[in-house]
Protein backbone atom coordinates (compact mmCIF):
# COMPACT_ATOMS: atom_id res chain seq x y z
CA UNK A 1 83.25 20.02 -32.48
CA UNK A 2 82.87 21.75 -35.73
CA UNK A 3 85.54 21.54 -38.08
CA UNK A 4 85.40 24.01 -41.86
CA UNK A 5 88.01 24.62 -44.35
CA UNK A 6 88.68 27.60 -41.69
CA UNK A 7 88.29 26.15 -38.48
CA UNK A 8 88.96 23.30 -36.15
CA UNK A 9 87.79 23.86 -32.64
CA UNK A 10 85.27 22.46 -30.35
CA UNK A 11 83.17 24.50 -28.72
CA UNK A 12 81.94 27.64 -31.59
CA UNK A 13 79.38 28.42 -28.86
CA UNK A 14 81.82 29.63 -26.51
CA UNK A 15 82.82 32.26 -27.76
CA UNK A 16 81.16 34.56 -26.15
CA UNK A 17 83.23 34.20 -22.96
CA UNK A 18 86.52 33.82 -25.33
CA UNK A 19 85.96 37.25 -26.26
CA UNK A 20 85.06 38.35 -22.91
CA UNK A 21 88.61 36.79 -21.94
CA UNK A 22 90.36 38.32 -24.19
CA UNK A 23 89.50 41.66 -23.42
CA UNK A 24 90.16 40.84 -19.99
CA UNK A 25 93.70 40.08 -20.54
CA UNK A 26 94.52 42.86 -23.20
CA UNK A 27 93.85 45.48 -19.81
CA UNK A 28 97.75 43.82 -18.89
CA UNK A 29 98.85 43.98 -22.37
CA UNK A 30 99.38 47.87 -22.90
CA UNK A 31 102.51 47.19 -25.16
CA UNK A 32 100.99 44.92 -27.64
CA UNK A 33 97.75 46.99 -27.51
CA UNK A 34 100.07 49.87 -28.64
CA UNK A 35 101.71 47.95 -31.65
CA UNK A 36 98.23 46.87 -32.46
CA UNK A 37 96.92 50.93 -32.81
CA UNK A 38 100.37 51.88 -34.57
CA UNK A 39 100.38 48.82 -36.55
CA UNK A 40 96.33 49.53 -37.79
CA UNK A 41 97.67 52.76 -38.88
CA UNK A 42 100.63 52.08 -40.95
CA UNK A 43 99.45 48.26 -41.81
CA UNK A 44 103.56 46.83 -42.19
CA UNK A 45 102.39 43.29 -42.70
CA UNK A 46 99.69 44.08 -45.63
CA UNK A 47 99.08 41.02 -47.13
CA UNK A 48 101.48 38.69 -45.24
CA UNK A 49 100.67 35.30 -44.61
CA UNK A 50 101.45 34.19 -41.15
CA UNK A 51 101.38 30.42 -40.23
CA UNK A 52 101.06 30.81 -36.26
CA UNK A 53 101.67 27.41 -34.35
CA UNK A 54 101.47 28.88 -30.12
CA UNK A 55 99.54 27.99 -27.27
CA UNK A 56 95.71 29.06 -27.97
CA UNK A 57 95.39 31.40 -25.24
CA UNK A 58 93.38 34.66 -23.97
CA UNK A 59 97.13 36.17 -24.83
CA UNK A 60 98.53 34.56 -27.86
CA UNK A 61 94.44 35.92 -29.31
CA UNK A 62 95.49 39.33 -28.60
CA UNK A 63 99.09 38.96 -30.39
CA UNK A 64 96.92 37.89 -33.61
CA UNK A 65 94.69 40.62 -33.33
CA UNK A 66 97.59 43.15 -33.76
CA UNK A 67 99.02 40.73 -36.32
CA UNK A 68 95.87 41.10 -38.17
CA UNK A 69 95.22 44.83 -37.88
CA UNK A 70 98.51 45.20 -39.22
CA UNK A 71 97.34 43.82 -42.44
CA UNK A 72 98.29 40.14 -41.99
CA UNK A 73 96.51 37.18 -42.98
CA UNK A 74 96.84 34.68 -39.96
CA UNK A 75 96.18 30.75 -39.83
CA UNK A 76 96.66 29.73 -35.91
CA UNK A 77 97.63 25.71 -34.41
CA UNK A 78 97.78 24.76 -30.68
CA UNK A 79 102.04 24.08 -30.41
CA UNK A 80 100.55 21.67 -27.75
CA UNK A 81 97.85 19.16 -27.30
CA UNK A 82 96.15 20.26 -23.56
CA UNK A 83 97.53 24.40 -23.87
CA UNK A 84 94.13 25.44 -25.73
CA UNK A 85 91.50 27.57 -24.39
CA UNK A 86 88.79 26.42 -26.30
CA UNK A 87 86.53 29.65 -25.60
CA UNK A 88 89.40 31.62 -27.06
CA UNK A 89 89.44 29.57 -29.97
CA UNK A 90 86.07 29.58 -30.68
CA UNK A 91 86.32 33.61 -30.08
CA UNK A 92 88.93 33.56 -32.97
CA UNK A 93 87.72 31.73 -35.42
CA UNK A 94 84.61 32.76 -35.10
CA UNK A 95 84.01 36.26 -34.24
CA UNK A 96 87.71 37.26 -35.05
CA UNK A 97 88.72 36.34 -38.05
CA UNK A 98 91.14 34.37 -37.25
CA UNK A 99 91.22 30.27 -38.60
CA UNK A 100 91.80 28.23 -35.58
CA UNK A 101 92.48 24.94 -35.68
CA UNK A 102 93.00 23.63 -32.37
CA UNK A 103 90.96 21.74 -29.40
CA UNK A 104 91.88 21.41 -25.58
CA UNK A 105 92.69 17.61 -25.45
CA UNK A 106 93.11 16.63 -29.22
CA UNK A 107 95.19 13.48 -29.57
CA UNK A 108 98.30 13.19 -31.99
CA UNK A 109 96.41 12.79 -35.13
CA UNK A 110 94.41 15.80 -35.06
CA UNK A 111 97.51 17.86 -33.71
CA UNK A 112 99.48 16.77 -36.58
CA UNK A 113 96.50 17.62 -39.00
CA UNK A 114 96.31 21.16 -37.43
CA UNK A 115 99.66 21.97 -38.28
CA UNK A 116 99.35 20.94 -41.78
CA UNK A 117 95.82 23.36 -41.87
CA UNK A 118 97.54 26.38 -40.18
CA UNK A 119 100.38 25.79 -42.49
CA UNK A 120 98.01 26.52 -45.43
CA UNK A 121 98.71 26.58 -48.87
CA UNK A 122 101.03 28.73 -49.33
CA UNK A 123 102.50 31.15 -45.57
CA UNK A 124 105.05 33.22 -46.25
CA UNK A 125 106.05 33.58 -42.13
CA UNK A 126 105.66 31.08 -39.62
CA UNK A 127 105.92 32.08 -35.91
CA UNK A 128 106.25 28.81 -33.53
CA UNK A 129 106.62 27.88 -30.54
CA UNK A 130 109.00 25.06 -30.15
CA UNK A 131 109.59 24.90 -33.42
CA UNK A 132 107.22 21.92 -34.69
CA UNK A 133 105.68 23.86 -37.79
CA UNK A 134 108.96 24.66 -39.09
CA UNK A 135 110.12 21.12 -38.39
CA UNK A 136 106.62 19.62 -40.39
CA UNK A 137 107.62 22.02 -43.08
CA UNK A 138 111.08 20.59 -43.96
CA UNK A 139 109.99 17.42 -43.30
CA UNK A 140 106.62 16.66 -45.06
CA UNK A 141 106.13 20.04 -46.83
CA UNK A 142 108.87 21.33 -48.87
CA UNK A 143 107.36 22.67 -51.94
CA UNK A 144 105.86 25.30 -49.60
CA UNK A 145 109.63 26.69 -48.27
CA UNK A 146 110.34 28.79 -50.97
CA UNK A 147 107.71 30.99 -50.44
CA UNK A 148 108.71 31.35 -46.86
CA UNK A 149 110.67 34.69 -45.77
CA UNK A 150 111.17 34.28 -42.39
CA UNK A 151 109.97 33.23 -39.05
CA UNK A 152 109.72 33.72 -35.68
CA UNK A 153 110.47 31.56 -32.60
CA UNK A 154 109.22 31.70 -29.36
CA UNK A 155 110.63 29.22 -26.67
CA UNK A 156 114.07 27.76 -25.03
CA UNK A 157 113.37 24.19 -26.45
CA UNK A 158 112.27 25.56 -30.30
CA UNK A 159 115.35 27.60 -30.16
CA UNK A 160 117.66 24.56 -30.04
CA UNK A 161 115.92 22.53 -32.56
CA UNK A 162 115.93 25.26 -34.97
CA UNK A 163 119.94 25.89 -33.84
CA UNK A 164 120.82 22.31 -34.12
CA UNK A 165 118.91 22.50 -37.75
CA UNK A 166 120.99 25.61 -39.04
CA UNK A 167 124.02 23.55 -37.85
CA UNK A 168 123.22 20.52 -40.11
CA UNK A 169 122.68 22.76 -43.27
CA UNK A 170 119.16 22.25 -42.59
CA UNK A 171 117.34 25.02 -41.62
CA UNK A 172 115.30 26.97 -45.62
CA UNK A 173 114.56 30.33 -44.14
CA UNK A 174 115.86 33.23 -41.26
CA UNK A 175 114.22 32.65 -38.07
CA UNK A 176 114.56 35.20 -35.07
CA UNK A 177 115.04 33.64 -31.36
CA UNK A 178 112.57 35.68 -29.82
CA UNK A 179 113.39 33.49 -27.08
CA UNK A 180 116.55 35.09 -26.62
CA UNK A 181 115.72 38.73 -26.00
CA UNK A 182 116.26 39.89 -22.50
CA UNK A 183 112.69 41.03 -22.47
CA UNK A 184 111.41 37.73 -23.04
CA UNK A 185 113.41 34.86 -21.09
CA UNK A 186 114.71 37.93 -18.20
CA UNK A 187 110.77 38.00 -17.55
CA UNK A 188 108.27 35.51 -19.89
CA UNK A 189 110.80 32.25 -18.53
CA UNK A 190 111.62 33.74 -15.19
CA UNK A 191 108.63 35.18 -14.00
CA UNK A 192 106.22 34.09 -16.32
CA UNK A 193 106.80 30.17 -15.74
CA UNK A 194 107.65 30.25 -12.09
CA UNK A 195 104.48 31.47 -11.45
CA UNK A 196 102.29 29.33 -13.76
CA UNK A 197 104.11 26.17 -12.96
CA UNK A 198 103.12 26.45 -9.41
CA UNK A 199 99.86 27.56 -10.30
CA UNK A 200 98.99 24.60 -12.42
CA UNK A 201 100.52 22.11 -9.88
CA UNK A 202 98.37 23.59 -7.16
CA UNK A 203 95.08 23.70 -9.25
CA UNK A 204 95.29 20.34 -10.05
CA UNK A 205 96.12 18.72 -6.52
CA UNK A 206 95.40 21.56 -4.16
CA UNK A 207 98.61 20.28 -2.83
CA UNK A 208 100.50 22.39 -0.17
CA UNK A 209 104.00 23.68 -0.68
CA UNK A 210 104.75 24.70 2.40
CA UNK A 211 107.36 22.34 4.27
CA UNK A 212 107.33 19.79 0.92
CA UNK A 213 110.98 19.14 -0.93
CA UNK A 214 110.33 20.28 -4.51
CA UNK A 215 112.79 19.04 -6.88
CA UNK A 216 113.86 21.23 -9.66
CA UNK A 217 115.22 19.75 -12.86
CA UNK A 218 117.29 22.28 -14.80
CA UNK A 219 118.32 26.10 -13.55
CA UNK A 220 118.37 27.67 -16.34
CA UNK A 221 115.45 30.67 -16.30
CA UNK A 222 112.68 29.15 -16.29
CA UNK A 223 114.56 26.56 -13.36
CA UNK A 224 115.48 29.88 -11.66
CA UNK A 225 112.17 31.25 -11.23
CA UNK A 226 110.34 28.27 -10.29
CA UNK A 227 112.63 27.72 -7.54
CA UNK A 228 112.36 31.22 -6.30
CA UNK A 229 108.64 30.67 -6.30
CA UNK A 230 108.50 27.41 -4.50
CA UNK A 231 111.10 28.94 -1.78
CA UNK A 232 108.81 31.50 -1.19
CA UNK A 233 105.88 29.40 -0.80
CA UNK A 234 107.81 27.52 1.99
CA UNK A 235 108.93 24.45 -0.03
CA UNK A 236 112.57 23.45 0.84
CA UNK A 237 114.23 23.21 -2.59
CA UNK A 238 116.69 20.60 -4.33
CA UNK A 239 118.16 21.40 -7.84
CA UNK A 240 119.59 19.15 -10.66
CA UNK A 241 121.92 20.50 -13.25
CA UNK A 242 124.51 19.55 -15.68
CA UNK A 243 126.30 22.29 -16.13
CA UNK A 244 128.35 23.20 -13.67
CA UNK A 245 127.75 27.04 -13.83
CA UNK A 246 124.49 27.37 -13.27
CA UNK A 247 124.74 24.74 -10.75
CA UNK A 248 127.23 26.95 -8.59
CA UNK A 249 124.83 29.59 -9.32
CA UNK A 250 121.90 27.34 -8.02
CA UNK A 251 124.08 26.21 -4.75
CA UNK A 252 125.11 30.18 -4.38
CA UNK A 253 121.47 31.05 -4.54
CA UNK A 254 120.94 29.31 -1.62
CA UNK A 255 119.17 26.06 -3.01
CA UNK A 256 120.68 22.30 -2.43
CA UNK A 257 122.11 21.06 -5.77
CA UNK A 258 122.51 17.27 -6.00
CA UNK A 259 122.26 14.25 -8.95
CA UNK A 260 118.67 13.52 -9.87
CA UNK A 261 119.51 9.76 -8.30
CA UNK A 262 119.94 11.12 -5.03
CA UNK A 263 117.00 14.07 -5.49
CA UNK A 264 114.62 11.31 -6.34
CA UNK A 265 114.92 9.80 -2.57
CA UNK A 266 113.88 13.08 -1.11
CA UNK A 267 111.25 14.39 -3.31
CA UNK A 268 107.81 15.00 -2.74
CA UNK A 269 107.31 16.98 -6.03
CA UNK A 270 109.31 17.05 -9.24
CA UNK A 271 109.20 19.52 -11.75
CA UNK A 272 110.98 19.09 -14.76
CA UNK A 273 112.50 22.06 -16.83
CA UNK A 274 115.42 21.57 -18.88
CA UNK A 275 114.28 21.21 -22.88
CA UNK A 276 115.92 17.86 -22.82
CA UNK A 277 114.90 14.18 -22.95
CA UNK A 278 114.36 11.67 -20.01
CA UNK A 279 115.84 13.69 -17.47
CA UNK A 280 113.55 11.94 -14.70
CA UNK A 281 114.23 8.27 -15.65
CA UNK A 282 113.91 4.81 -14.76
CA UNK A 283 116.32 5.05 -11.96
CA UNK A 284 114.64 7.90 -10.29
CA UNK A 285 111.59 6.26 -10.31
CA UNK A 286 112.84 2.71 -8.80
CA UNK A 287 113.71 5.12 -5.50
CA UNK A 288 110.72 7.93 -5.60
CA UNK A 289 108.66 7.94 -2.28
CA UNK A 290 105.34 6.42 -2.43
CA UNK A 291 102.83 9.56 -3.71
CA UNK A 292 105.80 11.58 -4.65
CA UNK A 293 103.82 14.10 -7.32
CA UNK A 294 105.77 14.27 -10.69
CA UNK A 295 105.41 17.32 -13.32
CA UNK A 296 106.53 18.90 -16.07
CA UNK A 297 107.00 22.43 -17.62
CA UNK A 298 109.32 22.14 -20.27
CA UNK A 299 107.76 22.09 -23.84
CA UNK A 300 107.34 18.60 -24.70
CA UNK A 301 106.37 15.95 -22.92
CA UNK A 302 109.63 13.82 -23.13
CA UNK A 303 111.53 15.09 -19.96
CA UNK A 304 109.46 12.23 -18.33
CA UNK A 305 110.17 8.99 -19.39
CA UNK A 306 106.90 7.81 -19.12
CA UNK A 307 107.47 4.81 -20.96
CA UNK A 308 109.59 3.64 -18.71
CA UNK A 309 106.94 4.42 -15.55
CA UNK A 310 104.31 2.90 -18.11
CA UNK A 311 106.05 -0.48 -17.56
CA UNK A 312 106.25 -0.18 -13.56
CA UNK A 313 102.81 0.38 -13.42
CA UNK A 314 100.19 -1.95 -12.72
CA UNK A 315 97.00 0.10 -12.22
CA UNK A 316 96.20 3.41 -12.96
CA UNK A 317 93.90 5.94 -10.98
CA UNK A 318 92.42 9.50 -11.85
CA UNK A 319 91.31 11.17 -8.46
CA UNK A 320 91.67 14.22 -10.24
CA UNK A 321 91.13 16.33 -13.82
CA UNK A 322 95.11 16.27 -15.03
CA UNK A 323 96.40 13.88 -12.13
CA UNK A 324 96.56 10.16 -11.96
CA UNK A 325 97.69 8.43 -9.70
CA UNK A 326 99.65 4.97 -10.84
CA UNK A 327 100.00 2.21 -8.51
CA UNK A 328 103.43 0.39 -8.84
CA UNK A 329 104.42 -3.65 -8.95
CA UNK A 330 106.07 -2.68 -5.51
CA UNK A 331 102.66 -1.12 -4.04
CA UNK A 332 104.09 2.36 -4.14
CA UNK A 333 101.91 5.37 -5.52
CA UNK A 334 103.64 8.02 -8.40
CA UNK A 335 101.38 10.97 -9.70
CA UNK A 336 101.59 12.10 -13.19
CA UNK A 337 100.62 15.90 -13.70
CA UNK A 338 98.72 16.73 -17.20
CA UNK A 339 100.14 13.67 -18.83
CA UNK A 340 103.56 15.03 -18.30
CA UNK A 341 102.55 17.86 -20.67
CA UNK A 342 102.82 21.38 -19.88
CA UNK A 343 101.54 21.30 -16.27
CA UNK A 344 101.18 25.27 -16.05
CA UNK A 345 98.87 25.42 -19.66
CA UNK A 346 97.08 21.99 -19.71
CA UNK A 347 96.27 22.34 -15.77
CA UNK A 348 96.01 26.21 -15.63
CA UNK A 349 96.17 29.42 -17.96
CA UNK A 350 99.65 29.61 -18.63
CA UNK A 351 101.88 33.08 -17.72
CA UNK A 352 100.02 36.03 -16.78
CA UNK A 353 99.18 38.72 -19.79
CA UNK A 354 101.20 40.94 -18.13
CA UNK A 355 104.83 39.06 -19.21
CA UNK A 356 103.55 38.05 -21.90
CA UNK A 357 102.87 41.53 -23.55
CA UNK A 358 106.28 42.02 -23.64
CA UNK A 359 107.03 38.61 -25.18
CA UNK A 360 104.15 39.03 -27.65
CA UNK A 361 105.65 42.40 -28.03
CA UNK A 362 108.79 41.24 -29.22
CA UNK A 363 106.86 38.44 -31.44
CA UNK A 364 104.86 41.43 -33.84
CA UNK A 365 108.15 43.68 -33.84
CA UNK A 366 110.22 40.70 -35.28
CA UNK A 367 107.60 40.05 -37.81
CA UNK A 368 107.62 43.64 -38.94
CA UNK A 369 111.40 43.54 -39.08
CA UNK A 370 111.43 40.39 -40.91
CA UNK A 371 108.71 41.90 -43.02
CA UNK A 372 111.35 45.00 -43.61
CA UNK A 373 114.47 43.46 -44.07
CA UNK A 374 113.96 39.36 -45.67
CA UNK A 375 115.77 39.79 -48.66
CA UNK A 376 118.91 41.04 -46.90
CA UNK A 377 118.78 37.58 -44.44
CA UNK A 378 119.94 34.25 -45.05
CA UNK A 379 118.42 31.47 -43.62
CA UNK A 380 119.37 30.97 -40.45
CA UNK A 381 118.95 31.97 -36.41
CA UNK A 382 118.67 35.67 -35.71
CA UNK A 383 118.45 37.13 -32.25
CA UNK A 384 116.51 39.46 -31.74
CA UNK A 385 117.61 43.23 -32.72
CA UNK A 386 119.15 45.25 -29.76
CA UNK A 387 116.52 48.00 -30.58
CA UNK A 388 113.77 45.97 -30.69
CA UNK A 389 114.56 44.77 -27.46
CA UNK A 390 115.49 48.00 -25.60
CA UNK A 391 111.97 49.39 -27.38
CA UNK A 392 110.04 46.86 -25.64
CA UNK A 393 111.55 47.77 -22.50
CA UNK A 394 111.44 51.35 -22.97
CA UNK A 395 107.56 51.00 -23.77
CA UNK A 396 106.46 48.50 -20.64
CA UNK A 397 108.16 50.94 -18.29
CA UNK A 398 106.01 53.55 -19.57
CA UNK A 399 102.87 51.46 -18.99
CA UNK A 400 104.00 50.97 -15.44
CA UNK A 401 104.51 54.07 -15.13
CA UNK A 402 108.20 54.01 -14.18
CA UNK A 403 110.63 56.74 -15.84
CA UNK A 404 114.53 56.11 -15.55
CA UNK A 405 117.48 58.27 -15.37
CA UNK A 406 119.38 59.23 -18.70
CA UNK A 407 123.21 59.34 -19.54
CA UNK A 408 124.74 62.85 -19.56
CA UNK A 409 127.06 64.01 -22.39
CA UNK A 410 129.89 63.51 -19.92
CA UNK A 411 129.23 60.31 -18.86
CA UNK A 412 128.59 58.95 -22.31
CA UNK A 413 132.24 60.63 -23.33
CA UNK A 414 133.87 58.65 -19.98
CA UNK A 415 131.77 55.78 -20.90
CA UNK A 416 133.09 55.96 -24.79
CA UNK A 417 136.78 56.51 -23.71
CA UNK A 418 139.83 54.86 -22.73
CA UNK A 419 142.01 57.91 -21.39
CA UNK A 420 140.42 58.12 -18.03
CA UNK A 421 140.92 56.45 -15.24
CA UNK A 422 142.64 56.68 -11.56
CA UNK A 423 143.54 59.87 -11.07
């Protein structure tokens, strides 16, 4: 490990392959990669001090890199203990110029004390991803909020902290939902975690999907996608929901929706994705089959309440890197995936670049904006602009190569009036 006044990370000598990584990803990033060229050239975040707290991957590097070409000065946390690359890190922080502070593994201490040293002295934007450096801010470090202008969010659960904060007076600055632009959860929580859940579960049992009853906790996007991924690898699919909408939506979709109590009897594999707390519970574990596999995906590590399995468990087993097996007072077997962390970053790599250029995309456009247009905001939650969000679009079609029809004059007059109709 070597930790400076400008660094925490573990392995400096790997950066060789971080870089290597990173430029490996940036061939599915053409969006970002064009923000980064544009943003070199007209440098809208000169001297801005960016407080970044997001999963340290081969991605997230190449988000800083346009970040810092646009004239930004960028501090970077892991926003979860097991989601760091630790050859990326070393790549930033040490070839980069980018201060990392974050290691693949680091227990709660050290991820506390890597928010406070991406925090800084004195950021003037954070950017987070569920919403724990804005949280550490208010809580342990308010003489540095009035220096704040803005920040950015990133994901589903950070978004409702950060709304439940602005609804208790809370909240010192404007934040933007990047979550909530169609060209991040449509695509980043849809397509992005579907596939990455699966791959983590598979790389860290080998397990096969095929014929198994996968249990989905939550239909929201990223619920939605994950289903549709384990459908289509064979599984036979239950979901839980508690709202009733996206449960008809779930049932209408073609997927058996039931309570979690009855789910738990049929399970082979659980995946938890709802932002919420305890959602697989003691209950569900008192009627699990023995070596039912149990996961998560949402972004912390509480839809599990593993307390609760902590004190059902008499021995404890680790056949695997980021499985373990625990043996119950009854002789059954449960499997914990990644300590019910992240399962798709702490046992895999997290979404492909490809989504994430247009989520990372959105990220450096609402800093720019924010950049623009502070001292006109309140503190607060922002969505996203429309034309930041139809941009991104507009631009990753390009890169694919697709071109789309346009509106005529006439159809935008029948579109922008009310005399027409049957004739």
């Amino acid at each position: 490990m070597t930790t400076t006044a400008e660094s925490d990370i573990a392995q400096p000598g790997l950066a060789a392959e971080g870089l290597r990584r990173i430029e490996w990803a940036a061939r599915e990033m053409p969006v970002v990669a064009g923000i980064r060229e544009r943003f070199a050239a007209e440098r809208p975040l000169d001297g801005v001090r960016i407080s970044a707290c997001l999963h340290v991957t081969t991605e997230t590097a190449n988000l800083m890199l346009a970040l810092r070409d646009g004239g930004a000065e960028v501090r970077l946390c892991a926003s979860n203990p097991l989601s760091t690359q630790d050859d990326v890190a070393a790549a930033l922080s040490t070839q980069l110029g980018v201060p990392t502070f974050a290691i693949k593994g680091e227990d709660s201490a050290a991820y506390h004390r890597h928010l406070q040293q991406a925090a800084g002295e004195s950021p003037q934007m954070t950017m987070d991803d569920g919403a724990d450096l804005v949280a550490m801010l208010h809580r342990e470090r308010r003489d540095l909020l009035d220096g704040v202008i803005g920040g950015t969010e990133e994901t589903t659960t950070g978004v409702i902290r950060l709304r439940a904060m602005a609804a208790d007076g809370a909240l010192g600055y404007p934040i933007v939902a990047v979550n909530e632009a169609d060209t991040k959860h449509l695509f980043d929580n849809r397509y992005g975690t579907g596939q990455s859940t699966i791959d983590g579960i598979i790389r860290a049992t080998n397990v096969l999907l095929a014929g198994k009853t996968v249990v989905v906790a939550g239909y929201g996007w990223c619920g939605r996608g994950l289903a549709s991924r384990a459908s289509g690898l064979g599984a036979h699919v239950i979901v839980t929901e508690v709202q009733p909408t996206r449960a008809l939506e779930a049932a209408m979709d073609g997927y058996r929706v039931m309570p979690i109590a009855e789910a738990a009897r049929e399970g082979d594999i659980f995946v938890t994705v709802t932002g919420d707390v305890n959602v697989i519970d003691r209950p569900a574990f008192d009627v699990m089959k023995s070596g039912a596999i149990v996961a998560n995906s949402g972004h912390f590590d509480s839809e599990i309440n593993l307390p609760a399995l902590d004190a059902m468990t008499e021995a404890r087993h680790r056949p695997r890197e980021f499985v373990e097996e625990r043996t119950l007072s009854d002789g059954r077997r449960i499997v914990v995936l990644a300590e019910g962390r992240l399962v798709n970053l702490a046992a895999a790599e997290g979404h492909p670049a490809s989504v994430m250029d247009m989520s990372f995309a959105n990220q450096a456009l609402a800093a720019e904006w924010l950049a623009d247009r502070h001292a006109s905001l309140q503190p607060g939650v922002y969505d996203v602009p429309r034309e930041i969000d139809e941009e991104v679009a507009r631009l990753k079609l390009a890169a694919m190569g697709i071109t789309i029809d346009t509106l005529t004059e006439e159809q935008e007059r029948y579109l922008s009036s009310w005399e027409e109709g049957t004739a």
